[in-house]
N, C-alpha and C. Protein backbone atom coordinates (compact mmCIF):
# COMPACT_ATOMS: atom_id res chain seq x y z
N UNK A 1 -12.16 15.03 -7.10
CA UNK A 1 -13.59 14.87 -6.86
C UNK A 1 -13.92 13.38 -7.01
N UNK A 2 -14.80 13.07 -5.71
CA UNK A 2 -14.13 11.41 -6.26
C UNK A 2 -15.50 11.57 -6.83
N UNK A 3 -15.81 10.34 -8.19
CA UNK A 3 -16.48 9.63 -9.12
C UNK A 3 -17.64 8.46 -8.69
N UNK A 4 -16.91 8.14 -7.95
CA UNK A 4 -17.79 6.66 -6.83
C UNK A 4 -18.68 7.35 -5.68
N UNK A 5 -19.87 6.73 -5.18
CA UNK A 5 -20.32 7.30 -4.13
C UNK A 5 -19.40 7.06 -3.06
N UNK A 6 -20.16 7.69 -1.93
CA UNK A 6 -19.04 7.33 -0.73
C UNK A 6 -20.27 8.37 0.17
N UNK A 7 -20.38 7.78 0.85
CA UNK A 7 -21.32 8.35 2.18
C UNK A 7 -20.68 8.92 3.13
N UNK A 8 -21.21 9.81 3.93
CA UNK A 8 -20.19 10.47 5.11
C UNK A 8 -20.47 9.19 6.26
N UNK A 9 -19.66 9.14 6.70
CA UNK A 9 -19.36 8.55 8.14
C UNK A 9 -20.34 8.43 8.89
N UNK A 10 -21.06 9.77 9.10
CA UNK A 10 -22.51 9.79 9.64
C UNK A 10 -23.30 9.13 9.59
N UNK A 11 -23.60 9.01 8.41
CA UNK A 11 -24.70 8.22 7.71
C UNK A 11 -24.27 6.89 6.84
N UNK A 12 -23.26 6.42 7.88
CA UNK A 12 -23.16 5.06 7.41
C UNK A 12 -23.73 3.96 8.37
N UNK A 13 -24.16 2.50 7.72
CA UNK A 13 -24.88 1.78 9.12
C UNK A 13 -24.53 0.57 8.87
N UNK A 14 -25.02 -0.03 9.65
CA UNK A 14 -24.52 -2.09 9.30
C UNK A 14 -23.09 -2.09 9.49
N UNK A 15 -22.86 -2.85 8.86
CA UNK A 15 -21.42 -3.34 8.41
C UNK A 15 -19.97 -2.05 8.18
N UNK A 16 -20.70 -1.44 7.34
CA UNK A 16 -20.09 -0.17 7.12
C UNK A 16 -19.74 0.33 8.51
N UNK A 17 -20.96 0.71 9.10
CA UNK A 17 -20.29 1.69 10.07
C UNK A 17 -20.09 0.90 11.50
N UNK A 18 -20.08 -0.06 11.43
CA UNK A 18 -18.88 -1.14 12.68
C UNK A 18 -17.73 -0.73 11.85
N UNK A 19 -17.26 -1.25 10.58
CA UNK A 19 -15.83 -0.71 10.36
C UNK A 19 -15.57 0.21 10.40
N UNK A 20 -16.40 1.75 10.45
CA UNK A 20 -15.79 3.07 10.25
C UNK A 20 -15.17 3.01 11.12
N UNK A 21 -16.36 2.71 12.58
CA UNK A 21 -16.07 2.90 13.94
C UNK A 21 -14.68 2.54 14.12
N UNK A 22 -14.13 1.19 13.97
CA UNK A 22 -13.24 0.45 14.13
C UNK A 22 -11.75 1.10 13.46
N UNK A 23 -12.04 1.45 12.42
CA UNK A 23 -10.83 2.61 11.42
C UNK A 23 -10.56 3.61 12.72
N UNK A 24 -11.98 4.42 13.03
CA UNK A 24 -11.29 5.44 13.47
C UNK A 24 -11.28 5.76 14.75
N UNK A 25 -11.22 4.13 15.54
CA UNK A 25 -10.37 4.37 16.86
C UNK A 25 -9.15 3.69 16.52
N UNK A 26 -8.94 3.04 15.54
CA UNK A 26 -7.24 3.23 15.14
C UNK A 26 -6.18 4.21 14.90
N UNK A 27 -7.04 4.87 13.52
CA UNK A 27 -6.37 5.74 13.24
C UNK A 27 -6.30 7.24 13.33
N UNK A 28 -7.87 7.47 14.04
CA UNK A 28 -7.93 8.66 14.27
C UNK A 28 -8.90 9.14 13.34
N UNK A 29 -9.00 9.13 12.63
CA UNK A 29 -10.37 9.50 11.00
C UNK A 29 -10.34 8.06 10.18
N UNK A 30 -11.53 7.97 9.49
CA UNK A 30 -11.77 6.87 8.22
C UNK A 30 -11.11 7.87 7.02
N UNK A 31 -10.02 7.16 6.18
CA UNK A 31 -9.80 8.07 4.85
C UNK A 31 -10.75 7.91 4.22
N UNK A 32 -10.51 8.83 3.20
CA UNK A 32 -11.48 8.87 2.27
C UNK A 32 -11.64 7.60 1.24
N UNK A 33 -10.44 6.68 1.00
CA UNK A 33 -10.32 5.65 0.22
C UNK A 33 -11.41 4.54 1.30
N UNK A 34 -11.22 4.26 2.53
CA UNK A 34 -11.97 3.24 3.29
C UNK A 34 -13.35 4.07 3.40
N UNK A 35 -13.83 5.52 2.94
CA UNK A 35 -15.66 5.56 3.05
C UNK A 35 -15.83 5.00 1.76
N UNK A 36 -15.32 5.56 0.74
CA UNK A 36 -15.54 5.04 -0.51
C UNK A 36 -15.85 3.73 -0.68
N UNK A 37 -14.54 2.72 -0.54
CA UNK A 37 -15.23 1.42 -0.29
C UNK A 37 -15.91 0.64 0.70
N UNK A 38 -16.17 1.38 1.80
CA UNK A 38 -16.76 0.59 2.91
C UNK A 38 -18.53 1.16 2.37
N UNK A 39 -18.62 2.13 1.87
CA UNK A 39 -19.76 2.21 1.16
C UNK A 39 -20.14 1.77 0.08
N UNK A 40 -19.51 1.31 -0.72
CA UNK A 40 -19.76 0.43 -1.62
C UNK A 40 -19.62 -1.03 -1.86
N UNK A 41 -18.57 -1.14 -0.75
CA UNK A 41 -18.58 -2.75 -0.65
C UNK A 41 -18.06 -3.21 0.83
N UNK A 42 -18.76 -3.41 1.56
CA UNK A 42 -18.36 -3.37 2.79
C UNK A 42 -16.96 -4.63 3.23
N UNK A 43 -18.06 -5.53 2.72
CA UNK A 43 -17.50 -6.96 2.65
C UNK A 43 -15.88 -7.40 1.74
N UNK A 44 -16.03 -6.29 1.14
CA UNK A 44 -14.44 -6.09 0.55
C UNK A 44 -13.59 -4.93 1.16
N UNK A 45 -14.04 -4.31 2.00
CA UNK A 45 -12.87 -3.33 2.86
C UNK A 45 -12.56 -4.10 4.10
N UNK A 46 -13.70 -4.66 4.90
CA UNK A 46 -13.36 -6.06 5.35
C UNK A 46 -12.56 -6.95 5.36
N UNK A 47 -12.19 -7.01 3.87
CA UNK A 47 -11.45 -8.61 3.70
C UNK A 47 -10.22 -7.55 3.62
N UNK A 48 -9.75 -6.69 3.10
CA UNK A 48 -8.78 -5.94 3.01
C UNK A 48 -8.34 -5.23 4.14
N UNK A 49 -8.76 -4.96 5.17
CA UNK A 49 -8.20 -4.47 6.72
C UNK A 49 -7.51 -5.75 7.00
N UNK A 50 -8.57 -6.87 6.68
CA UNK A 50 -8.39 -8.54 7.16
C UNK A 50 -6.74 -8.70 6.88
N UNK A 51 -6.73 -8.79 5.35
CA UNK A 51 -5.33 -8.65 4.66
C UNK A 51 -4.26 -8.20 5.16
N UNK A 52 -4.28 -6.77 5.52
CA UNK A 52 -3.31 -6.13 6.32
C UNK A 52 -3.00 -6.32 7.37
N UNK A 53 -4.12 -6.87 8.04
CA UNK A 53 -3.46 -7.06 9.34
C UNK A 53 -2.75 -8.67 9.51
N UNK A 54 -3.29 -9.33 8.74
CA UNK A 54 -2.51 -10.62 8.37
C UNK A 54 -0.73 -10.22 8.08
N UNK A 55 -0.76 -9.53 7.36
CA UNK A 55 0.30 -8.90 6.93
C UNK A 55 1.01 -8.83 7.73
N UNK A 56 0.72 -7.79 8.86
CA UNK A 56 1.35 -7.04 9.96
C UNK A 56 1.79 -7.73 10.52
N UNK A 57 1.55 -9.29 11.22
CA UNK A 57 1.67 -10.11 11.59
C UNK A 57 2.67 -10.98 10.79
N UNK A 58 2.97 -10.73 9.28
CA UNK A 58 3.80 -11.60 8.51
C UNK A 58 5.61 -11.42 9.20
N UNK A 59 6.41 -12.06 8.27
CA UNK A 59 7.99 -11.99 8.73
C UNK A 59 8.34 -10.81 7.93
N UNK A 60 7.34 -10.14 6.95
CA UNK A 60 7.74 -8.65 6.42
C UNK A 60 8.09 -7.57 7.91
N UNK A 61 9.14 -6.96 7.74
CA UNK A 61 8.81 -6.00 8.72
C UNK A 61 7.88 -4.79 8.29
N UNK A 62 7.60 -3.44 9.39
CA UNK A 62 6.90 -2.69 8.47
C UNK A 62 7.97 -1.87 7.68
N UNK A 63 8.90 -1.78 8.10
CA UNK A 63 10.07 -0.85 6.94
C UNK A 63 9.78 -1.19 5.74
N UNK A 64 9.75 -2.40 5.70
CA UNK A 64 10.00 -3.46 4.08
C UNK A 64 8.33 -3.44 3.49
N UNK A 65 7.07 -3.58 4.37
CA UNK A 65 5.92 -3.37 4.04
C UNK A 65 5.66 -1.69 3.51
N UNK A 66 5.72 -0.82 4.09
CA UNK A 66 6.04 0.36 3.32
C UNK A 66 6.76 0.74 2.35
N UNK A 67 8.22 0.20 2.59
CA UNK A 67 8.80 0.04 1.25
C UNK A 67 7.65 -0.17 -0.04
N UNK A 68 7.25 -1.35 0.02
CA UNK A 68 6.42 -2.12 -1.09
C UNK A 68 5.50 -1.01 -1.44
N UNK A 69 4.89 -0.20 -0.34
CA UNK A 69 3.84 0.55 -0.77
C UNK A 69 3.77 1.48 -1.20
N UNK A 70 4.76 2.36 -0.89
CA UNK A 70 5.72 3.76 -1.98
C UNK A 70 5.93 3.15 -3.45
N UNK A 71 6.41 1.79 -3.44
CA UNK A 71 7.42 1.55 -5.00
C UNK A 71 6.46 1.44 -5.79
N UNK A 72 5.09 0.12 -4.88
CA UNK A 72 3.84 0.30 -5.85
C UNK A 72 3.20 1.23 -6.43
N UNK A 73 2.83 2.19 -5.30
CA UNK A 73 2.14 3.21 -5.55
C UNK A 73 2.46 4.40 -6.73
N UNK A 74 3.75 4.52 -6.65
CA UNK A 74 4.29 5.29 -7.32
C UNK A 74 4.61 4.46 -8.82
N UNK A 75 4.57 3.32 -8.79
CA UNK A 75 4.43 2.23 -9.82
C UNK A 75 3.42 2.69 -10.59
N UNK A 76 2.01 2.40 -10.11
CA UNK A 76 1.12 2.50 -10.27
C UNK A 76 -0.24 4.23 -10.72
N UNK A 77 0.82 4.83 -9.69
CA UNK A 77 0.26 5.74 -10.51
C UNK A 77 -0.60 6.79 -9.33
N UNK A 78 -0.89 5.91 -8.36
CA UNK A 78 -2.06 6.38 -7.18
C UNK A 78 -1.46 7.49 -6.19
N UNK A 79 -1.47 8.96 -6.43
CA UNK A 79 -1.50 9.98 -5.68
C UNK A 79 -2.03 9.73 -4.10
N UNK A 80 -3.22 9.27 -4.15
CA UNK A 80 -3.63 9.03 -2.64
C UNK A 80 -2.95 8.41 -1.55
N UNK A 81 -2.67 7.41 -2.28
CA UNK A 81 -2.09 6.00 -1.61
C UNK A 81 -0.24 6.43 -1.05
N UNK A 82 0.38 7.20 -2.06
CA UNK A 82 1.94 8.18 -1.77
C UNK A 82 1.69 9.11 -0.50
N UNK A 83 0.25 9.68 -0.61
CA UNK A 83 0.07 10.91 0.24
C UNK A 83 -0.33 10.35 1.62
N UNK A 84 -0.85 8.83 1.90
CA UNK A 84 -1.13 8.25 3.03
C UNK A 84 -0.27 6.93 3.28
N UNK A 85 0.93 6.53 2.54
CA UNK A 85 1.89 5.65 3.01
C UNK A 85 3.14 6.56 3.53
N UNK A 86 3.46 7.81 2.84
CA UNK A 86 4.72 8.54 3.32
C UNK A 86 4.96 8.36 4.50
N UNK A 87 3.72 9.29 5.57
CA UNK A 87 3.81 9.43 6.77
C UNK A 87 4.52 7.89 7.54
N UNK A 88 3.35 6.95 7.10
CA UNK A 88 3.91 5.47 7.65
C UNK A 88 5.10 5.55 6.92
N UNK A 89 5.97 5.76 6.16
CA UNK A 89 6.79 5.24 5.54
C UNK A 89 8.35 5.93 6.67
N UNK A 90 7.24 7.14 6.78
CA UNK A 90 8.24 7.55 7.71
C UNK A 90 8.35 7.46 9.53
N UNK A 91 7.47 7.02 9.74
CA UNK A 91 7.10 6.44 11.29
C UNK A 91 7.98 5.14 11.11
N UNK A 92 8.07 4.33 10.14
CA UNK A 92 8.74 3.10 10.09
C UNK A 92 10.07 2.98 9.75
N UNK A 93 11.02 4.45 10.06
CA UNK A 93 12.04 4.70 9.92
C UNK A 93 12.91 5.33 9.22
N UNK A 94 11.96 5.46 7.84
CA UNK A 94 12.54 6.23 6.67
C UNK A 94 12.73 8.01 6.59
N UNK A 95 13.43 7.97 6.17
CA UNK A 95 13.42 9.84 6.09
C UNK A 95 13.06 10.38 4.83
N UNK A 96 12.50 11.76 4.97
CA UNK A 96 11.61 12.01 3.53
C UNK A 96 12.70 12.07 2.86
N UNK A 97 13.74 12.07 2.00
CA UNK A 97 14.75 11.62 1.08
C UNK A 97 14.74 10.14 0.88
N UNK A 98 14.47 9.36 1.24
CA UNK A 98 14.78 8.10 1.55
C UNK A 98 13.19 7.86 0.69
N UNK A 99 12.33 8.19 1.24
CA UNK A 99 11.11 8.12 0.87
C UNK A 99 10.77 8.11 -0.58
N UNK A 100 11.64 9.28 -1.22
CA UNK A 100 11.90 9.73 -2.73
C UNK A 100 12.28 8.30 -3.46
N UNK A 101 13.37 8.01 -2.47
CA UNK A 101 14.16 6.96 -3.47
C UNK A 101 13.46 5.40 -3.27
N UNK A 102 12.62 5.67 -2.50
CA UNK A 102 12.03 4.14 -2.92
C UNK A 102 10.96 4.29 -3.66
N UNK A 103 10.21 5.53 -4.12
CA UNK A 103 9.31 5.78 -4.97
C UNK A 103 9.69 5.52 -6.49
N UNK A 104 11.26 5.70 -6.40
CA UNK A 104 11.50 5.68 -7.74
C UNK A 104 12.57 4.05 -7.66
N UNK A 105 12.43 3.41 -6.69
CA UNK A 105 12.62 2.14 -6.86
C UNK A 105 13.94 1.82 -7.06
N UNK A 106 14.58 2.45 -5.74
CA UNK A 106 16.02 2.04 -5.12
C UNK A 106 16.10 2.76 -3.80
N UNK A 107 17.02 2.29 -3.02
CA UNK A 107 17.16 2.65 -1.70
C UNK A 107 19.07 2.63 -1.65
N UNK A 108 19.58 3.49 -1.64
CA UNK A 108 20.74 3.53 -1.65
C UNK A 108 21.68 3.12 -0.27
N UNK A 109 21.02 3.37 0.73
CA UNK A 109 21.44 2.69 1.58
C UNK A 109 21.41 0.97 2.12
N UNK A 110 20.64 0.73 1.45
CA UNK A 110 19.81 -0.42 2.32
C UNK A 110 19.90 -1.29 1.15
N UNK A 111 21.34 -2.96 0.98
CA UNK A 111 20.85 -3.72 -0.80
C UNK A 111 19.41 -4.59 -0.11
N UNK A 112 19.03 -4.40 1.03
CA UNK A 112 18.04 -5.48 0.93
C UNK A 112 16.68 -4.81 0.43
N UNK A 113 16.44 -3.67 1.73
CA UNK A 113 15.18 -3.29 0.67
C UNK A 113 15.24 -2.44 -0.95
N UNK A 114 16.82 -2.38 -1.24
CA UNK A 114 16.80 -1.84 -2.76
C UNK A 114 16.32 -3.36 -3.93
N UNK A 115 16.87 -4.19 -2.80
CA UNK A 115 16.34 -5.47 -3.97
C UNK A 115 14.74 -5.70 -4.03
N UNK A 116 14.18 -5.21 -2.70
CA UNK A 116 12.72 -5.54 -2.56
C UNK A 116 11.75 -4.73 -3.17
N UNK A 117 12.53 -3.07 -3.07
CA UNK A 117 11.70 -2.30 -4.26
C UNK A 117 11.82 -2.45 -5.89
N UNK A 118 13.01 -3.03 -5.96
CA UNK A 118 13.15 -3.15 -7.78
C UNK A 118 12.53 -4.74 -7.60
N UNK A 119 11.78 -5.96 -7.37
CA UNK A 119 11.41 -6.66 -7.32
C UNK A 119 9.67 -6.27 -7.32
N UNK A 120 9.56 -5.53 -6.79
CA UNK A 120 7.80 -5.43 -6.65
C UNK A 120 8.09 -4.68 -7.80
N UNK A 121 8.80 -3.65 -8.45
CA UNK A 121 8.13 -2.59 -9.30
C UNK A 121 8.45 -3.59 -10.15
N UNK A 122 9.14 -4.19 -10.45
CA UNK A 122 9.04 -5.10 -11.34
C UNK A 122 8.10 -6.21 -11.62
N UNK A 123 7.67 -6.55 -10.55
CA UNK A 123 5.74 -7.31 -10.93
C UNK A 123 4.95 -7.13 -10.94
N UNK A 124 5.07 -5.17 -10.69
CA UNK A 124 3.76 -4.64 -11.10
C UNK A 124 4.11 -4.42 -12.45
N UNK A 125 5.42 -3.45 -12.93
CA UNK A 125 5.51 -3.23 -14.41
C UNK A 125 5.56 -4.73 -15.64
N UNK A 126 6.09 -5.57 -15.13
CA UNK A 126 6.13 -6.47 -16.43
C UNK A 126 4.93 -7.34 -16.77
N UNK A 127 5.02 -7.62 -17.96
CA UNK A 127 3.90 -8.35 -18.38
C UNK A 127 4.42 -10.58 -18.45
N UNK A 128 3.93 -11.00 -18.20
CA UNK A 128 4.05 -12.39 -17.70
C UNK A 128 4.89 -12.76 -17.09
N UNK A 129 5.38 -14.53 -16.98
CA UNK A 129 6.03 -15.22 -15.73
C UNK A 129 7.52 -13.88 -15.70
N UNK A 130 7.91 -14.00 -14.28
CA UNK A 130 8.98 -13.02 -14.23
C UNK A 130 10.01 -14.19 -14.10
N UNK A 131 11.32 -13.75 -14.90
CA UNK A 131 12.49 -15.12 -15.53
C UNK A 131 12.99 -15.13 -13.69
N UNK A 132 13.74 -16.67 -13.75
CA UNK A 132 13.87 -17.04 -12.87
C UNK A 132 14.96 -16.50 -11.95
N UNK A 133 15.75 -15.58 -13.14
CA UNK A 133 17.06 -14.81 -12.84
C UNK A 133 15.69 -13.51 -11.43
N UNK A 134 15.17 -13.16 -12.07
CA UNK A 134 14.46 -11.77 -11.21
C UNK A 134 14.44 -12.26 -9.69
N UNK A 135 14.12 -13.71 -9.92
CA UNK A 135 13.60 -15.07 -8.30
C UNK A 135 15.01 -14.79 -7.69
N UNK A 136 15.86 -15.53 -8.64
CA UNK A 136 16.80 -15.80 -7.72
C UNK A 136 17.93 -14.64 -7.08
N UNK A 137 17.49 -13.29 -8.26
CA UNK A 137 17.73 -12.48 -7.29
C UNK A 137 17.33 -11.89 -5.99
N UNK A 138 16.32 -11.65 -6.16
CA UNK A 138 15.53 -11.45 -4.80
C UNK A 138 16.18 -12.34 -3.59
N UNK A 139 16.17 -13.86 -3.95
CA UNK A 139 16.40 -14.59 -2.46
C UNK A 139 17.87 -14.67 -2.35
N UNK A 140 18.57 -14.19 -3.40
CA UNK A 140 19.98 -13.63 -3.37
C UNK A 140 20.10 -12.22 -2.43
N UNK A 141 19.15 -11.40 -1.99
CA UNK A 141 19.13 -10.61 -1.05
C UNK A 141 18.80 -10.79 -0.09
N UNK A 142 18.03 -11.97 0.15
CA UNK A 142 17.91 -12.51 1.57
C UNK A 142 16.39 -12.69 2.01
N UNK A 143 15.54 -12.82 0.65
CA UNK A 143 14.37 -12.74 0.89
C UNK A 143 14.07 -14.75 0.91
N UNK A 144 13.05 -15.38 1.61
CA UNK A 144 13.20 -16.90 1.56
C UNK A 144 11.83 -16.89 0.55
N UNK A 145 11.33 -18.02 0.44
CA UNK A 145 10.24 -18.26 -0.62
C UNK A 145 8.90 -17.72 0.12
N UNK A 146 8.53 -18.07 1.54
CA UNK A 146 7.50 -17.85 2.41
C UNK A 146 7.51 -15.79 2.58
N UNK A 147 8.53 -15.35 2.44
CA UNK A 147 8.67 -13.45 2.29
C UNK A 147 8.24 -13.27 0.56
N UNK A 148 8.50 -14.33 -0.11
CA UNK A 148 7.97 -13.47 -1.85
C UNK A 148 6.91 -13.74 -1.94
N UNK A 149 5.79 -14.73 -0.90
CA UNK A 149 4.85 -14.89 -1.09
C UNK A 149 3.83 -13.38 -0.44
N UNK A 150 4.85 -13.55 0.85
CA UNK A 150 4.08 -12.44 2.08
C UNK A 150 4.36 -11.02 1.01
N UNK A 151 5.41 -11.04 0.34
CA UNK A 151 5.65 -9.32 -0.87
C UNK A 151 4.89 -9.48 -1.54
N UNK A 152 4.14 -10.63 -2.19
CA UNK A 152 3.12 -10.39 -3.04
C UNK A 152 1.31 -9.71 -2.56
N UNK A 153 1.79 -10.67 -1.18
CA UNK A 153 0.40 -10.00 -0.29
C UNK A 153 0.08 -9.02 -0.61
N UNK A 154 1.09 -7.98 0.41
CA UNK A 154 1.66 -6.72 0.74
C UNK A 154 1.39 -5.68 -1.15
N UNK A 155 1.71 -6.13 -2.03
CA UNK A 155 1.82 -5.71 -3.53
C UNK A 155 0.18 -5.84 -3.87
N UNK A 156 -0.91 -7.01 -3.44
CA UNK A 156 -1.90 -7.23 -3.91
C UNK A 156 -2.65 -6.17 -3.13
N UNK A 157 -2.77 -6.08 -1.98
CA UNK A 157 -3.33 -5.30 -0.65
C UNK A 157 -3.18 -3.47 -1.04
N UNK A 158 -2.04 -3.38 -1.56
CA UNK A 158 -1.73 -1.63 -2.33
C UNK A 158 -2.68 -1.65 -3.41
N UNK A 159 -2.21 -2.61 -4.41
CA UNK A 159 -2.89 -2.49 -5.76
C UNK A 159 -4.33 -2.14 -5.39
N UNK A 160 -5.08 -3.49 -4.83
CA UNK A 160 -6.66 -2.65 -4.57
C UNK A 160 -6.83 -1.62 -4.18
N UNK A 161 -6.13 -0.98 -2.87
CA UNK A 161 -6.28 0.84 -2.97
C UNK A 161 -6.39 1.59 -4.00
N UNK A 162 -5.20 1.60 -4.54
CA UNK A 162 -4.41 2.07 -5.88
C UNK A 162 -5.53 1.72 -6.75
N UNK A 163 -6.00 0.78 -7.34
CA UNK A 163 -6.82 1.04 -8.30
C UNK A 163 -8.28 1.66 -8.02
N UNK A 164 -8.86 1.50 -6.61
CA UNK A 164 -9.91 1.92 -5.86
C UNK A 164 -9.66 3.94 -6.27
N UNK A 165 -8.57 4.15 -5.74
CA UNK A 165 -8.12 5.76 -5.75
C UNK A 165 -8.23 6.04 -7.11
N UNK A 166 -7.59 5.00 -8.16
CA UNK A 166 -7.89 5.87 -9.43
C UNK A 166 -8.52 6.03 -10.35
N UNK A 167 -9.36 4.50 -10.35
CA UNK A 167 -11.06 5.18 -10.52
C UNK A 167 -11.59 5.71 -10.04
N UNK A 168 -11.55 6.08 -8.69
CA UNK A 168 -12.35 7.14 -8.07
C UNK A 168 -11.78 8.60 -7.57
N UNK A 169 -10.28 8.88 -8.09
CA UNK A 169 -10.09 9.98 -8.08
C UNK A 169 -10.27 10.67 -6.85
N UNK A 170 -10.17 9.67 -5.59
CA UNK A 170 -9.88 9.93 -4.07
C UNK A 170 -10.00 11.41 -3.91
N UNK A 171 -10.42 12.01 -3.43
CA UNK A 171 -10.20 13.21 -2.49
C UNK A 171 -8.47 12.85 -1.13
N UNK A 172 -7.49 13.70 -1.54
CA UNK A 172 -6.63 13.28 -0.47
C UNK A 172 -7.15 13.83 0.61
N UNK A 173 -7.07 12.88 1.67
CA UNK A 173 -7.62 13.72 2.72
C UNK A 173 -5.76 13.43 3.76
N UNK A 174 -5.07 13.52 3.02
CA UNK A 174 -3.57 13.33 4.01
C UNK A 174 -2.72 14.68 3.16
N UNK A 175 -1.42 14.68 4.05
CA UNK A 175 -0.38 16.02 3.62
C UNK A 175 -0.01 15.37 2.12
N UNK A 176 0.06 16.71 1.13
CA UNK A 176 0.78 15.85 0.04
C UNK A 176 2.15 15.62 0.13
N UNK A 177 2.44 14.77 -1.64
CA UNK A 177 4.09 14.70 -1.55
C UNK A 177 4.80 15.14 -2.12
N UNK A 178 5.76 15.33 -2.20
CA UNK A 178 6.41 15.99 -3.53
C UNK A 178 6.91 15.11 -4.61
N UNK A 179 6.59 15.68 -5.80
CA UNK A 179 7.13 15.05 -7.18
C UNK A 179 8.40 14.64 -7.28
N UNK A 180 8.50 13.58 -8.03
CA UNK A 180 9.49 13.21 -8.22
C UNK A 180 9.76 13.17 -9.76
C-alpha cells in the first residue's frame, strides 16, 4: 500500500502529465514508482529519466546496466525495483537463473560482469573510501576509469528508485520474483 501520495494518471497535469504521457508511449503503462514521484516531484523524475537515458547512451552496455540493477536492488532491499528490472534483465540477455545469481552478486559465467556485480554491491554495502585493492580490481576486469564513473551513475539512478519504493512501499505493478 504505498504511503506517499501518487495520483492516477488521469488526473495528472503540467509537468507530470507530459512525462506520464511520454513513459507510456515508451513503455506501455507509467509504473507505479514514476506516478508516485512524478506526483510528487516532477522535476526529480525528470532529472532521473534524464539520468537514464544519459546512461543508455554511456560505454555501459545494457547487460552490465541491469546487471548493476538486480545486485543493487537486491543490495538494497527494494522488491519493486527486482520485480521491474528482471524482465529487462532478461530482454538484455540473461536467463532467469542467471538473474538469481546476480542478485546475490556473482555471475558464474561471465568474470567481467561477476567483477561488476561484487563491485557495486560492494559500494552500496560498505561504509567509507573503498581500499584501492577493490579499484584496482575492478579495472583488473576490464572496467577503465570513465565505466566506474558511468557504474556509479547506473548505482545512483537504482538507489533513488530503491529508496523511493521503500519508503513508499510501491504497489508492484510488474510479475514477481522469486526469493532467493
Amino acid at each position: 500500500m504505498n504511503r506517499l501520495y501518487s495520483a492516477p494518471e488521469s488526473e495528472a497535469s503540467g509537468k507530470a502529465a507530459a512525462l506520464f504521457k511520454s513513459i507510456r508511449q515508451a513503455v506501455g503503462k507509467v509504473p507505479n514508482a514514476y506516478l508516485t514521484i512524478g506526483s510528487n516531484a516532477p522535476d526529480l523524475l525528470e532529472q532521473n529519466l534524464q539520468l537514464n537515458a544519459v546512461l543508455g547512451k554511456s560505454s555501459l552496455t545494457a547487460r552490465e546496466r541491469e546487471a548493476i540493477n538486480l545486485a543493487v536492488s537486491e543490495e538494497s532491499g527494494c522488491d519493486y525495483c527486482l520485480a521491474a528490472h528482471t524482465p529487462l534483465a532478461v530482454k538484455a540477455g540473461y536467463s532467469e537463473a542467471q538473474t538469481l545469481e546476480l542478485r546475490q552478486g556473482f555471475l558464474v559465467d561471465d568474470a567481467r560482469i561477476d567483477a561488476l556485480v561484487k563491485f557495486v554491491q560492494l559500494l552500496v554495502s560498505a561504509r567509507g573510501t573503498l581500499s584501492a585493492q577493490h579499484v584496482s580490481a575492478f579495472k583488473d576486469a576490464g572496467f577503465t576509469d570513465s565505466q566506474i564513473v558511468e557504474t556509479i551513475g547506473v548505482v545512483t539512478a537504482i538507489l533513488f528508485t530503491n529508496m523511493i519504493n521503500r519508503v513508499n512501499d510501491t504497489e508492484i505493478d510488474f510479475a514477481p520474483v522469486k526469493a532467493i
